[in-house]
N, C-alpha and C. Protein backbone atom coordinates (compact mmCIF):
# COMPACT_ATOMS: atom_id res chain seq x y z
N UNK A 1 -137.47 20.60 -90.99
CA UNK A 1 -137.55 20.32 -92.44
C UNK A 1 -137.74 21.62 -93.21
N UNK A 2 -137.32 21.75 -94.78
CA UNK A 2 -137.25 22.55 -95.05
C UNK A 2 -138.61 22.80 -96.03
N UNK A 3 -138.80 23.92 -96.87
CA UNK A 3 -139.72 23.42 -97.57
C UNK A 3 -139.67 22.46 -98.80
N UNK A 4 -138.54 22.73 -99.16
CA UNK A 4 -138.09 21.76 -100.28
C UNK A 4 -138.21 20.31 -100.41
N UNK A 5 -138.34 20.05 -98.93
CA UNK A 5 -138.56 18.47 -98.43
C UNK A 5 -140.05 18.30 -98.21
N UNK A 6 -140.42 19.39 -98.24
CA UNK A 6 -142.49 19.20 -98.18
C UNK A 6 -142.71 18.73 -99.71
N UNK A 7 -142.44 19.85 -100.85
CA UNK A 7 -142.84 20.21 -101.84
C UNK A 7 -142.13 18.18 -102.16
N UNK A 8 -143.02 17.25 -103.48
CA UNK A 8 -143.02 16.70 -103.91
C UNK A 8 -141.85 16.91 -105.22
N UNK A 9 -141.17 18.00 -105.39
CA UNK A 9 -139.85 18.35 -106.63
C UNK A 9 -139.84 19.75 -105.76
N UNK A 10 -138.23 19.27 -105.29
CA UNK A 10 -137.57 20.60 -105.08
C UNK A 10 -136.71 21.12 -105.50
N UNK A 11 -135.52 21.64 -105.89
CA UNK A 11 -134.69 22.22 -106.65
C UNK A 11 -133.89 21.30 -106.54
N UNK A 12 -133.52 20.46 -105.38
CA UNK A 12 -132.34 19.23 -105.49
C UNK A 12 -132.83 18.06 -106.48
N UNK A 13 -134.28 17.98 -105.78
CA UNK A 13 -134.92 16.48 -106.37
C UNK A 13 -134.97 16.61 -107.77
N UNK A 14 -135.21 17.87 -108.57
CA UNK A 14 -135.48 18.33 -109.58
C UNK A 14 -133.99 17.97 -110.48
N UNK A 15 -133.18 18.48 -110.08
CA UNK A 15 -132.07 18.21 -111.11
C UNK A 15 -131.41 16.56 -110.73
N UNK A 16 -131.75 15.87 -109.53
CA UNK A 16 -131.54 14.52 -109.57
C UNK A 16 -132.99 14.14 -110.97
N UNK A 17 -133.99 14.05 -111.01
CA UNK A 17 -135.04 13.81 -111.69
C UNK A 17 -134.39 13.99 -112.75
N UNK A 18 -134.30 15.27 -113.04
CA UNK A 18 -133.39 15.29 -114.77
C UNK A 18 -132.61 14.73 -115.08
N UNK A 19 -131.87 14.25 -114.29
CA UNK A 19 -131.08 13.71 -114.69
C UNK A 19 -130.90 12.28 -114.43
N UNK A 20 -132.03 11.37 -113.76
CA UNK A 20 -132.46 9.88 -114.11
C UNK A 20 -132.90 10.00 -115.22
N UNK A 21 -134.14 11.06 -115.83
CA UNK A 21 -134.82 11.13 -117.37
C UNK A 21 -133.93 10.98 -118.06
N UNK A 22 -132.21 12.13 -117.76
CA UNK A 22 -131.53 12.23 -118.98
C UNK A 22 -131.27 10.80 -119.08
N UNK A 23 -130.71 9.44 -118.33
CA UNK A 23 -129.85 8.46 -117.99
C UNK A 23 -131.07 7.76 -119.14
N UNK A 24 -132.17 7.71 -118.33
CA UNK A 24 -133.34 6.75 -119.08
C UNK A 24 -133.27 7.06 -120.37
N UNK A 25 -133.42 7.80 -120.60
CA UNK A 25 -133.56 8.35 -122.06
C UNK A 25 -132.38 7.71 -123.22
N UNK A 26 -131.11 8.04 -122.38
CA UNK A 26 -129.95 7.40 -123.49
C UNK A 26 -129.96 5.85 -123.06
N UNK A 27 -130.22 5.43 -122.04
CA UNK A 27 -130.24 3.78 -121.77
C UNK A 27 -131.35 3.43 -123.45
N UNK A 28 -132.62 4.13 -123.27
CA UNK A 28 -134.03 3.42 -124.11
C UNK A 28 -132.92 4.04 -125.53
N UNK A 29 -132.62 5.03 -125.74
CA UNK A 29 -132.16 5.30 -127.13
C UNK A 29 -130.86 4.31 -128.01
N UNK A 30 -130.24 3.83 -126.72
CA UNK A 30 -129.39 2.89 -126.95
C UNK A 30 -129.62 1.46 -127.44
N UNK A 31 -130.92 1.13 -126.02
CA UNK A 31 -131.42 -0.15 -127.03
C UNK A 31 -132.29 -0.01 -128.00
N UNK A 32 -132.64 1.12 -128.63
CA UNK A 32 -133.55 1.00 -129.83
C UNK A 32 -132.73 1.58 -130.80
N UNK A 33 -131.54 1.98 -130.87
CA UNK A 33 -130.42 2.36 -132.16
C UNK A 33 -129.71 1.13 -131.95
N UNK A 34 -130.04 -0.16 -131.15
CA UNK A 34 -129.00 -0.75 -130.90
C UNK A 34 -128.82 -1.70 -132.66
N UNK A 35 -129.81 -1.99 -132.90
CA UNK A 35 -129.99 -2.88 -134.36
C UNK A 35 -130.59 -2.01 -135.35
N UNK A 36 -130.40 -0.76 -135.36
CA UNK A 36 -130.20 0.41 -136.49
C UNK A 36 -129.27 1.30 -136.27
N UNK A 37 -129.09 1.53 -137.78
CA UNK A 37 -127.97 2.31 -138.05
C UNK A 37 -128.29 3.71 -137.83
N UNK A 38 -127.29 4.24 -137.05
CA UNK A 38 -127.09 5.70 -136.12
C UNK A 38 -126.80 7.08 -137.26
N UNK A 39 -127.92 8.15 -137.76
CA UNK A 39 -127.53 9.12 -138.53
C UNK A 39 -127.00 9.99 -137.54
């Protein structure tokens, strides 16, 4: 194993992570612009 697989965020897990946040983020922004109007 490497250390990356010890450490709890490793440089892989890290940009998978960012990029569930990014996903979550526009999923929640979507349903809360969903019944307001988008500036």
């Amino acid at each position: 194993m490497s250390v990356s697989d010890k450490h709890p965020i490793g440089k892989e897990n890290f940009f998978v992570f960012s990029r569930k946040c990014r996903i979550f983020a526009l999923e929640m922004g979507r349903r809360q612009y969903a019944g307001m109007p988008v500036r």
